[in-house]
Protein backbone atom coordinates (compact mmCIF):
# COMPACT_ATOMS: atom_id res chain seq x y z
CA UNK A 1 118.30 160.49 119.32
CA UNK A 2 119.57 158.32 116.20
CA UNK A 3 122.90 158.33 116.09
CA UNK A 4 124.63 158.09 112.58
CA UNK A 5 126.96 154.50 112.47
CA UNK A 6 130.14 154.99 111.50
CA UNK A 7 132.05 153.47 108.79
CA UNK A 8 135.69 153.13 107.81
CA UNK A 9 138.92 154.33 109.48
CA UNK A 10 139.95 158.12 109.25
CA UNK A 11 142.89 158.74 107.57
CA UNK A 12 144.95 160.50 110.49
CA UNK A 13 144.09 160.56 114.37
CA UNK A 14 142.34 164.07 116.09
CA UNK A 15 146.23 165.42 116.45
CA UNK A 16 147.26 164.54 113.22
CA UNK A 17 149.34 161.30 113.66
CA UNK A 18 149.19 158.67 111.29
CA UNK A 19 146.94 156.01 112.20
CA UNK A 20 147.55 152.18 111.32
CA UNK A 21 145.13 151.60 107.99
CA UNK A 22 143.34 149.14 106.05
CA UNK A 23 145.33 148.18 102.65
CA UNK A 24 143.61 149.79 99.92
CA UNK A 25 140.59 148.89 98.12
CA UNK A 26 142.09 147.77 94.43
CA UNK A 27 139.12 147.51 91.98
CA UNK A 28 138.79 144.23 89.57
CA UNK A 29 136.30 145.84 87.09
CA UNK A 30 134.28 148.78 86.51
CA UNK A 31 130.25 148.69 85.55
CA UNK A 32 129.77 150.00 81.74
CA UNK A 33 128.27 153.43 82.07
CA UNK A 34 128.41 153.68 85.60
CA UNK A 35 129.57 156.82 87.90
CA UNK A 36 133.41 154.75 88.18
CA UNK A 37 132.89 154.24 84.26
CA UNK A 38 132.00 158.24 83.19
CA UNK A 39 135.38 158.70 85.77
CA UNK A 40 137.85 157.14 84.22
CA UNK A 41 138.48 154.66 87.12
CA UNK A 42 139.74 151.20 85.45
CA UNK A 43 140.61 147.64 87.30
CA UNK A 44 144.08 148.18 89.24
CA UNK A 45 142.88 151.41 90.37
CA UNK A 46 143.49 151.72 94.58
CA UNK A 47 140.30 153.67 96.40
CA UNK A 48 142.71 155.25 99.18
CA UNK A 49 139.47 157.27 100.96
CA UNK A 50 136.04 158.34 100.69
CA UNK A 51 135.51 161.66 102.26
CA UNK A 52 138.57 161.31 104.16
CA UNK A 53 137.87 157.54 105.64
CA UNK A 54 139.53 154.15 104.53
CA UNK A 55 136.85 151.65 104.10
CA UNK A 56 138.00 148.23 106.16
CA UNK A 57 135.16 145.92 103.91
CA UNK A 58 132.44 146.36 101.51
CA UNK A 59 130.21 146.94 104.06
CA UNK A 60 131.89 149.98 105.13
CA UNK A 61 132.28 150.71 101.09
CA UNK A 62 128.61 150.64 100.85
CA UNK A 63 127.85 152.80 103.75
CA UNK A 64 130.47 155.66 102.70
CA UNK A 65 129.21 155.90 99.15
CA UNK A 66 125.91 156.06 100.17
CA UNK A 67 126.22 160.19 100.76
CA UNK A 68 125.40 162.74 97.98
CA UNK A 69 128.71 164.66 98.17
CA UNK A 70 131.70 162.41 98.06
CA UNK A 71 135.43 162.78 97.52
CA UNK A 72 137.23 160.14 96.22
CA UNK A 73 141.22 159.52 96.53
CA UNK A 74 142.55 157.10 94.31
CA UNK A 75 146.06 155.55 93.22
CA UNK A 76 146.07 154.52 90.09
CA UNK A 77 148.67 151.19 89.36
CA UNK A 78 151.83 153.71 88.08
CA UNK A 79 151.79 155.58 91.71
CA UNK A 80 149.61 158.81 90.69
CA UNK A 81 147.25 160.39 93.08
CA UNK A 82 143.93 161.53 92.15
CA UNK A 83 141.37 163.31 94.14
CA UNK A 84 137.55 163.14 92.52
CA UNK A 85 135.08 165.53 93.79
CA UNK A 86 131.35 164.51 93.02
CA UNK A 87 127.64 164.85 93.85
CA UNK A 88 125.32 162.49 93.07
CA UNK A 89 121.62 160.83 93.83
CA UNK A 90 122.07 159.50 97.02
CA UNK A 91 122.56 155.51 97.86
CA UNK A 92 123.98 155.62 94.18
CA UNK A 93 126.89 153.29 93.94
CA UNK A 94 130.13 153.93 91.64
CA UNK A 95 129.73 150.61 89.83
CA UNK A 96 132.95 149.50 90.80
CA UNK A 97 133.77 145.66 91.96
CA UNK A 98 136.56 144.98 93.80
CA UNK A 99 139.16 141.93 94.42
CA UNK A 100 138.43 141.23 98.01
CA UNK A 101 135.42 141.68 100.06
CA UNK A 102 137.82 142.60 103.20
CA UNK A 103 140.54 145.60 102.90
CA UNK A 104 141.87 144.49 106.53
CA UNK A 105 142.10 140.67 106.31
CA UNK A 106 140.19 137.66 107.23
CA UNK A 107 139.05 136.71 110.70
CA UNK A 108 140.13 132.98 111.06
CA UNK A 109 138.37 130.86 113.28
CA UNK A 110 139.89 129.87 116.80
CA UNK A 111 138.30 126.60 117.52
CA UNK A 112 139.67 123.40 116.90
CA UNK A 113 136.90 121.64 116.13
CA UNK A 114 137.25 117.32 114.85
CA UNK A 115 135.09 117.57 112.57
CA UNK A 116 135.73 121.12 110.93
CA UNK A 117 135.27 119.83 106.95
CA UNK A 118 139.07 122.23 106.56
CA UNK A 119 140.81 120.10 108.36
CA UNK A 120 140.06 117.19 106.83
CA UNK A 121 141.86 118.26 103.20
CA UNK A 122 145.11 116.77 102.30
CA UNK A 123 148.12 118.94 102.10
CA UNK A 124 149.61 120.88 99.40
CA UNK A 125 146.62 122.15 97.91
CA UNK A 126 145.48 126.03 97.33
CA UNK A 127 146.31 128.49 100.56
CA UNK A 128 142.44 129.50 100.50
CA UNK A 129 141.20 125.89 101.22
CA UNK A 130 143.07 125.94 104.43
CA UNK A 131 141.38 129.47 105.66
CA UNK A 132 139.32 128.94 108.11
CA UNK A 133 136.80 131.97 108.03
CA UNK A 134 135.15 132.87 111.11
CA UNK A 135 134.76 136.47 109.73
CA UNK A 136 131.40 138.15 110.87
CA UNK A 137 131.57 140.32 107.49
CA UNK A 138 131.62 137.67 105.88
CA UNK A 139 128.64 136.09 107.02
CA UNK A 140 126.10 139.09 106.88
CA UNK A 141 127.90 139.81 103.03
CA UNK A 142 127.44 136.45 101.98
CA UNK A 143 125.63 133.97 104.43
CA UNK A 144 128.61 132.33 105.15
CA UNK A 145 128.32 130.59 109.22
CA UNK A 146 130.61 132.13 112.21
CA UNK A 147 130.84 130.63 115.80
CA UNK A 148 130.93 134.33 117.29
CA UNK A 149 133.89 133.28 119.61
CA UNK A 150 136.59 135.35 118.00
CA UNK A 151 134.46 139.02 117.95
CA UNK A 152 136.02 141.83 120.47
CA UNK A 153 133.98 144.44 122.37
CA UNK A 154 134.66 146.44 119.23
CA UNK A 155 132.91 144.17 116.91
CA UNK A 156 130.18 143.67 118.93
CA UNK A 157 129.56 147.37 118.91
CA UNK A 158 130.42 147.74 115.13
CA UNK A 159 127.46 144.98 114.84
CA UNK A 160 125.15 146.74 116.88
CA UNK A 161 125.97 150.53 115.07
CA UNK A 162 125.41 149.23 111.74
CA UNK A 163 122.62 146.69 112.57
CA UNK A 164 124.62 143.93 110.37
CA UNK A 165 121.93 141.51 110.58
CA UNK A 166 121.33 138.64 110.04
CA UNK A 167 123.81 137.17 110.46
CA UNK A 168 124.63 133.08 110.20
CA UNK A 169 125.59 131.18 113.06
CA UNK A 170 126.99 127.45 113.74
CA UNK A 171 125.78 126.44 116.72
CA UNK A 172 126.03 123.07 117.31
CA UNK A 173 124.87 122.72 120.99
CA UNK A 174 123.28 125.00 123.18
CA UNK A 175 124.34 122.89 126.29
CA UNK A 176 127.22 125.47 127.42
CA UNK A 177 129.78 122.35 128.41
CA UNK A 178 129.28 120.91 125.67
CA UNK A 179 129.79 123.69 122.81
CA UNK A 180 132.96 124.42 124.92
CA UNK A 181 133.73 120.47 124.16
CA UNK A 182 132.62 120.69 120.39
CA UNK A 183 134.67 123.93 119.53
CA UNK A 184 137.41 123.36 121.88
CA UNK A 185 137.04 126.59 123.32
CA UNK A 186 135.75 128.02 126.45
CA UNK A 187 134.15 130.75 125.07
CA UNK A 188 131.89 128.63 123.08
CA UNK A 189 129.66 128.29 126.15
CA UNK A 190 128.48 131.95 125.96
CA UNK A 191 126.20 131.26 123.04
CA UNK A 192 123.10 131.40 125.27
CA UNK A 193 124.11 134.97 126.60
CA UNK A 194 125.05 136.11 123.19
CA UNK A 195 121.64 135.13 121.72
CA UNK A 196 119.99 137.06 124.64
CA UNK A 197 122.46 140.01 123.45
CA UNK A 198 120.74 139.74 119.67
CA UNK A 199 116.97 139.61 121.01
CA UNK A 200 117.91 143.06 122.99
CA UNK A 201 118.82 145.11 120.33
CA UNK A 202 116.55 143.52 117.82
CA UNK A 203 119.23 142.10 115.25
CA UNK A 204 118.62 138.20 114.20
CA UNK A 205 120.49 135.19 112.97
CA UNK A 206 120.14 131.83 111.03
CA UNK A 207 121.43 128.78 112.83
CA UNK A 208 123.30 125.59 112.04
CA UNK A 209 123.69 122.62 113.77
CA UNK A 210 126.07 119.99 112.53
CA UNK A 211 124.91 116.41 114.19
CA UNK A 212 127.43 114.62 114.96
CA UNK A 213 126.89 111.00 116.33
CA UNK A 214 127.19 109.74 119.62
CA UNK A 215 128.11 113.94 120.75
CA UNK A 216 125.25 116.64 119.56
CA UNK A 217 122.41 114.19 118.60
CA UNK A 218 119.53 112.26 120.81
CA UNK A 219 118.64 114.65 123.88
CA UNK A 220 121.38 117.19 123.17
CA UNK A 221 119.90 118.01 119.77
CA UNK A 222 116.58 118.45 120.63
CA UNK A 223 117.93 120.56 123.99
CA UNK A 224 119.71 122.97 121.25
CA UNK A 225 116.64 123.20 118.98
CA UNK A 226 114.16 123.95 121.36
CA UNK A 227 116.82 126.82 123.14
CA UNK A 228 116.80 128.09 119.75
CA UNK A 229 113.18 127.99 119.30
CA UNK A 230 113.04 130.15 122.63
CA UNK A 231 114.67 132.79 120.28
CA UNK A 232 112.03 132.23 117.64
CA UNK A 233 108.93 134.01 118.62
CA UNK A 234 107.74 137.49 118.48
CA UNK A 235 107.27 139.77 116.31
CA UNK A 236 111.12 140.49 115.83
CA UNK A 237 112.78 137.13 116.64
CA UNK A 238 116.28 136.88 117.26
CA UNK A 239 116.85 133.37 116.05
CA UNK A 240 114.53 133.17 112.52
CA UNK A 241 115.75 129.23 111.58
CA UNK A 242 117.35 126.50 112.32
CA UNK A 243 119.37 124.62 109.90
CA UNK A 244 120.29 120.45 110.78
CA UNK A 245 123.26 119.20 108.58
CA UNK A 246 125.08 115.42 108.94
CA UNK A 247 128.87 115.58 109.80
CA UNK A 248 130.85 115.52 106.23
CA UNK A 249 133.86 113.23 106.65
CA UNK A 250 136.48 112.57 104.58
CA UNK A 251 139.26 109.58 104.72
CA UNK A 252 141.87 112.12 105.39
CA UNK A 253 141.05 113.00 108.75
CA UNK A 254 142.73 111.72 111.71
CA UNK A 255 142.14 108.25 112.73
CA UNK A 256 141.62 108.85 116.50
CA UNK A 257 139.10 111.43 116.06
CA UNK A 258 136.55 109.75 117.66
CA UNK A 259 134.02 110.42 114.86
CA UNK A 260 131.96 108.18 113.00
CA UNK A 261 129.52 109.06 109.67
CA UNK A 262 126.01 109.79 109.76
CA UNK A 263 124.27 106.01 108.42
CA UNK A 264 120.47 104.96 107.78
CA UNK A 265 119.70 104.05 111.16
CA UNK A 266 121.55 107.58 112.29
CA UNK A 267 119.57 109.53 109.66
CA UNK A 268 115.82 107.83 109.86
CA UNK A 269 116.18 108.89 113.59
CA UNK A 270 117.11 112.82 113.36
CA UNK A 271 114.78 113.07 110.59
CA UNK A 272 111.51 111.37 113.18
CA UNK A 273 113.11 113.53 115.76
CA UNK A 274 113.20 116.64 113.60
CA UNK A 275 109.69 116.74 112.47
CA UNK A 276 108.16 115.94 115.46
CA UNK A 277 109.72 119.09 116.45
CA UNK A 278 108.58 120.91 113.90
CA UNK A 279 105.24 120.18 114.38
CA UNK A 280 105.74 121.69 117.91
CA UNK A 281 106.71 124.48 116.78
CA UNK A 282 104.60 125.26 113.55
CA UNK A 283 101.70 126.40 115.71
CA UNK A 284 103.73 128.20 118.64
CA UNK A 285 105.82 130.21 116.44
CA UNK A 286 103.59 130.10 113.17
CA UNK A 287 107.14 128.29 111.09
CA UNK A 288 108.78 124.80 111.06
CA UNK A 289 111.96 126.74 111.94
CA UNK A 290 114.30 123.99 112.19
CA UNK A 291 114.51 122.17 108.95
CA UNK A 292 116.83 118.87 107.62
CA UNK A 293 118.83 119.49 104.77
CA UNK A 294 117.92 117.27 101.94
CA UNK A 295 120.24 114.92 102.42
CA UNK A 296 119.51 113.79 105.81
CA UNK A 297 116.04 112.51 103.77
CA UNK A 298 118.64 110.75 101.01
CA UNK A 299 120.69 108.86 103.40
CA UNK A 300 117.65 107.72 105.16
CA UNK A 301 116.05 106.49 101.85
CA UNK A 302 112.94 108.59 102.42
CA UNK A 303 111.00 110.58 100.03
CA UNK A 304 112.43 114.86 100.54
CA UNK A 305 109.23 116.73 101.55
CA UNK A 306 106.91 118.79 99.02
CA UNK A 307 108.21 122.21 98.57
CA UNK A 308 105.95 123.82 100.84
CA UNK A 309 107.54 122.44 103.73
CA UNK A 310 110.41 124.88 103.43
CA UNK A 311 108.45 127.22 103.01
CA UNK A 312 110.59 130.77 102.01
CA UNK A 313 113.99 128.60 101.77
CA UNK A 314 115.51 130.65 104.19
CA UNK A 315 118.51 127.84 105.02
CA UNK A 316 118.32 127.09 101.18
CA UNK A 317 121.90 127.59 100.78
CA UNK A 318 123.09 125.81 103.35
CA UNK A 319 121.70 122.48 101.47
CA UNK A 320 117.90 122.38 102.73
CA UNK A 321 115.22 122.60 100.46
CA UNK A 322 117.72 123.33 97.32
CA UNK A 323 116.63 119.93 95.61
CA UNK A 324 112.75 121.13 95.69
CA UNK A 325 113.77 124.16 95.04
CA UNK A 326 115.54 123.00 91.98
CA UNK A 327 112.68 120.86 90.52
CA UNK A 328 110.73 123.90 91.08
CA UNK A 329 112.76 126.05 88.92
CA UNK A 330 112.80 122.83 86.59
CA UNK A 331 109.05 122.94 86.23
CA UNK A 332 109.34 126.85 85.02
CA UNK A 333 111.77 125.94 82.94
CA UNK A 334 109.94 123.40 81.23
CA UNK A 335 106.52 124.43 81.11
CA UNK A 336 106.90 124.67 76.95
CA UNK A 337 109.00 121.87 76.29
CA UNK A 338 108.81 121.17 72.06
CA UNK A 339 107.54 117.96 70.86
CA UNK A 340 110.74 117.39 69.07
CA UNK A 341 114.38 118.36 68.37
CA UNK A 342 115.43 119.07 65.04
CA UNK A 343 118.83 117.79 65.28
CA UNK A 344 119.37 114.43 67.74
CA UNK A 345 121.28 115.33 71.03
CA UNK A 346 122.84 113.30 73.28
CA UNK A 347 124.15 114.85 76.54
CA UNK A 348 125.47 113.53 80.06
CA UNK A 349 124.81 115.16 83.32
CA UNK A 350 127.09 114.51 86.54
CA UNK A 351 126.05 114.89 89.55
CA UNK A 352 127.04 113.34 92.87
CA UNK A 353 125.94 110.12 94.06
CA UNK A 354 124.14 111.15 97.17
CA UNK A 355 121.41 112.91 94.84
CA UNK A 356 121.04 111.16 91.96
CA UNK A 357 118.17 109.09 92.23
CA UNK A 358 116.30 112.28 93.60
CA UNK A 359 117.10 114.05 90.39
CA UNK A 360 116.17 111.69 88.11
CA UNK A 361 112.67 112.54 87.44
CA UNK A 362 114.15 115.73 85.37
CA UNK A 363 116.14 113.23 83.20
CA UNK A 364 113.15 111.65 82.87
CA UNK A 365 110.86 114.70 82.16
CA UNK A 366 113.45 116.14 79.42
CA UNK A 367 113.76 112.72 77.57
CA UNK A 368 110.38 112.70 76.81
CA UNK A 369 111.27 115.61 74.38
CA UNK A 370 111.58 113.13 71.06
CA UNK A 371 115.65 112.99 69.14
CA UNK A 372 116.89 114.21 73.05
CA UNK A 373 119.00 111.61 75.25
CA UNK A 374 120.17 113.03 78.56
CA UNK A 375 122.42 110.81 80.77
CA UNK A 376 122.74 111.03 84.53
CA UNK A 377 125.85 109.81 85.91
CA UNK A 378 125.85 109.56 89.80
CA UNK A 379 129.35 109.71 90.96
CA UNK A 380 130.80 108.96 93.84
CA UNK A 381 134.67 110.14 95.65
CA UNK A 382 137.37 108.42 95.64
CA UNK A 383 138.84 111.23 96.70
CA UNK A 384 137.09 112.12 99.51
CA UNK A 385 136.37 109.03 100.28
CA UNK A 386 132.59 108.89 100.23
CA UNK A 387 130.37 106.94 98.25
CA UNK A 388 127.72 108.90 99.09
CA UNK A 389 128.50 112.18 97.96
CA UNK A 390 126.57 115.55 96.94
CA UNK A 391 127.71 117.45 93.97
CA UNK A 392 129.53 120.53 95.67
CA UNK A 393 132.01 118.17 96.98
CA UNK A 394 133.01 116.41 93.55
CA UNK A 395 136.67 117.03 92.34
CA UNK A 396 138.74 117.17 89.02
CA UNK A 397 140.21 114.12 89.57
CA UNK A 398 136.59 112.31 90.97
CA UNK A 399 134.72 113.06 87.19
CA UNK A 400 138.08 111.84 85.33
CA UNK A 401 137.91 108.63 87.37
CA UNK A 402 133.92 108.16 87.26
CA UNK A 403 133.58 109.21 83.75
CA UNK A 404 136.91 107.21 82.98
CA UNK A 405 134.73 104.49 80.32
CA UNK A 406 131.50 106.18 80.18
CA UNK A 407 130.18 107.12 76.99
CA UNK A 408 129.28 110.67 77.40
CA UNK A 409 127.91 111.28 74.39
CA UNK A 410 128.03 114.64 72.16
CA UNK A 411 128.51 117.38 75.48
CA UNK A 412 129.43 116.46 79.15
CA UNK A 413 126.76 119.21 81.53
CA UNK A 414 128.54 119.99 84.93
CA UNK A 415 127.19 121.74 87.56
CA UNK A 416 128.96 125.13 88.50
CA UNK A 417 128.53 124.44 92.37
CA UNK A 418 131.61 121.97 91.85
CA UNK A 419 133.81 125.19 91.08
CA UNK A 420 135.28 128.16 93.24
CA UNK A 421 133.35 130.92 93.21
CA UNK A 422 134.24 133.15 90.76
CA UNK A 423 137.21 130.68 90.26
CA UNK A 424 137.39 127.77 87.15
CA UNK A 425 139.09 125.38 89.70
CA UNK A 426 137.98 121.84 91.92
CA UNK A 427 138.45 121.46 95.28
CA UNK A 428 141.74 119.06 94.05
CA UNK A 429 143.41 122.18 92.07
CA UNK A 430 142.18 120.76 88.99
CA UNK A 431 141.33 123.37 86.57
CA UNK A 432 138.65 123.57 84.37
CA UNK A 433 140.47 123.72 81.26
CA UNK A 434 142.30 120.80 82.89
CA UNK A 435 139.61 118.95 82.46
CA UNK A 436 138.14 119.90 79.34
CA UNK A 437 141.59 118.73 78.06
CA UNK A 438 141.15 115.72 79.39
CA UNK A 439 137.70 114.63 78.54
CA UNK A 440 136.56 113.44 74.79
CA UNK A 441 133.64 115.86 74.44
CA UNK A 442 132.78 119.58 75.48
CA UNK A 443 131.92 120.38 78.97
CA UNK A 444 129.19 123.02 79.38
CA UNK A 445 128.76 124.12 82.78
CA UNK A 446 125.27 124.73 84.16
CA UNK A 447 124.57 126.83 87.38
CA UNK A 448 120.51 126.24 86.99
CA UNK A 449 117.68 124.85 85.90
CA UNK A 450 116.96 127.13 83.24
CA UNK A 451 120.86 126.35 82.01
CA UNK A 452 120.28 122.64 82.03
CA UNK A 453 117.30 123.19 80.00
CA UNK A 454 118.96 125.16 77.16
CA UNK A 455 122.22 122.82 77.11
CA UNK A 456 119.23 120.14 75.98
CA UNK A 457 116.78 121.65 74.03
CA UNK A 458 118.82 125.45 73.08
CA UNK A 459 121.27 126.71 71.33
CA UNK A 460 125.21 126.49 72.39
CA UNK A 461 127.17 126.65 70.06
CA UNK A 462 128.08 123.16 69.47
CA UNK A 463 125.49 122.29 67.28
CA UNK A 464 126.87 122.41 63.31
């Protein structure tokens, strides 16, 4: 018999009592025309219940507005109660949004890991750069990687009632002893078990494996990939990819860490170690399923593979593939390029060092378009520390010191991946407006290839 998951908290115990709750869900905007909208609901708004349960996440959200019948209990911001009652289509939503993703706080990780990138910040910064999520919500909302360490019996089950799947998962070793070693925790060693926990109850993750040098690489790497691959058969595998990253680190971590940076020699041989593995498994499990992220290939000074070699992106975000995947979306984007501008332009594009040669063949493609003169600056970070650098990880304070004497012509282009999500703000604290003050000429920021094109060859805004 199916048995119905359950969602939220209810709002007293079987005898009445109060039970401890979730905060409430406050809402940050409201859809135009949508059920919230036709309500009255409006952004300060608290959702208190849905049908008498207090949602802990947006999963939970999701799952109790999915009914036909609902009754809603909101607060609005002067302390009034309102009960809605409502029917609807069902899976409908209410087109609200809200401010946080989790109503009863974020899991933080419980490793201690050397080379965990959050450590390795400077102090007296932003609170959220020093959260270290480990939050399982988290990473089946967003894709964003837990070690599984930190879950209780009651997560585990909350996993398995709501099939919250797939789910993203650093691994970093298979080798029990020596995940325990990486994370610093004993019950790192249980990934094996929990894996065979996943394939049982059919629910799947995506995998990432941070090489360090000298401690995951060589035999332990491939050891880890080819557990993982043991996962990755079937028609219902529980592991469905495996993503390789380098180590990021940064001059501000501690000097007896015992860690050293990914180099040529470092990268040329995880790259010939990597494919030959996925040409094992390409025929056994009918996928690559471990991939390199791209800039494994750019430290090595080897050509990235074509884009078939990804084939459906599925660690895209986590860096592999998202180059090709770019100049893909470049060559939609520019498949009716004009002869000419009518008025000159002459832009600059920053990106980070790491990737700048790779990219240059759409600088090149767009300045064949006659009066347009698109500039790629390659930066590197001094505050980081790296030369070689990708563009997530450039700061504020990096593009004021790279761009310092450049001549950046009528409009400065700058990647959105170098902001907070949803936030106009570096990884230094540096706003954006910060540095639009700062700079001679507007910035314009561009989140893809389509908004590169039309900062060249469209209209925004600037021209007179």
């Amino acid at each position: 018999m199916w048995n119905e998951p359950s969602a939220g908290i209810a709002l007293a115990g079987p005898s009445g009592e109060p039970l401890s709750l979730p905060q409430p869900a406050v809402v940050a905007s409201v859809e135009p025309e949508s059920i919230g909208a036709e309500l009255g609901v409006e952004p300060g708004d608290r959702l208190l219940s849905i049908n008498g349960r207090r949602p802990r996440d947006l999963i939970d959200l999701q799952m109790l507005v999915g009914e036909e019948e609902l009754v809603l209990e909101i607060q609005d911001p002067g302390g009034t109660l309102h009960t809605v009652e409502l029917e609807k289509d069902l899976d409908v939503g209410l087109g609200l949004v809200f401010t946080e993703a989790l109503f009863d706080g974020l899991r933080q990780c419980n490793n201690a890991c050397a080379f965990c990138f959050i450590d390795q910040q400077p102090p007296g910064r932003r609170r959220s750069l020093y959260l270290k999520d480990d939050d399982y919500r988290l990473s089946f909302l967003y894709g964003s990687y837990l070690t599984l360490t930190n879950l209780t019996p009651a997560d585990w089950q909350r996993i398995e009632q709501q099939r919250l799947s797939p789910l993203f998962v650093s691994v970093h070793a298979t080798d029990p002893e020596l995940r325990s070693r990486l994370l610093v925790n004993p019950r790192a060693g249980l990934l094996l078990e929990q894996l065979r926990w996943f394939a049982a109850r059919d629910l799947q993750i995506h995998a990432q494996v941070v090489v360090c040098p000298g401690l995951n690489d060589g035999p332990a790497l491939e050891r880890t990939l080819r557990d993982l691959a043991g996962f990755g058969g079937g028609d219902w595998p529980a592991v469905l990819s495996a993503a390789v990253v380098p180590v990021g680190l940064t001059r501000f971590r501690p000097k007896d860490d015992a860690l050293r940076p990914v180099d040529r020699a470092c990268a040329r041989q995880v790259v010939a170690q990597v494919e030959a593995l996925q040409a094992e498994f390409e025929p056994a499990l009918g996928s690559r399923f471990a991939w390199l992220s791209d800039e494994w290939y750019l430290l090595a000074g080897l050509l990235l593979p074509p884009r078939r070699a990804y084939e459906d992106l599925p660690q895209q975000e986590n860096g592999v593939g998202s180059i090709r995947a770019f100049l893909e979306a470049l060559d939609a984007a520019t498949a009716a390029l004009p002869r000419r501008l009518d008025r000159p332009r002459r832009r600059s594009w920053v990106v980070g060092r790491l990737v700048a040669e790779a990219l240059q063949p759409v600088v090149d493609r767009l300045n064949a378009v006659e009066g347009l003169e698109l500039v790629l600056h390659g930066l590197e970070s001094p505050y980081w520390g790296q030369q070689q650098v990708v563009t997530g990880l450039l700061t504020g304070s990096d593009l004021l010191e790279g761009l310092r004497d450049a001549d950046l012509g009528d409009a400065l282009l700058l990647p959105s991946v170098m902001l907070r999500q949803g936030e106009p703000v570096f990884l230094d604290d540096m706003t954006l407006e910060q540095l639009r003050s700062a700079l001679p000429v507007p910035v314009l920021l561009v989140g893809s290839a389509a908004d590169l094109v039309a900062c060249c060859i469209g209209s925004d805004g600037l021209d007179p």
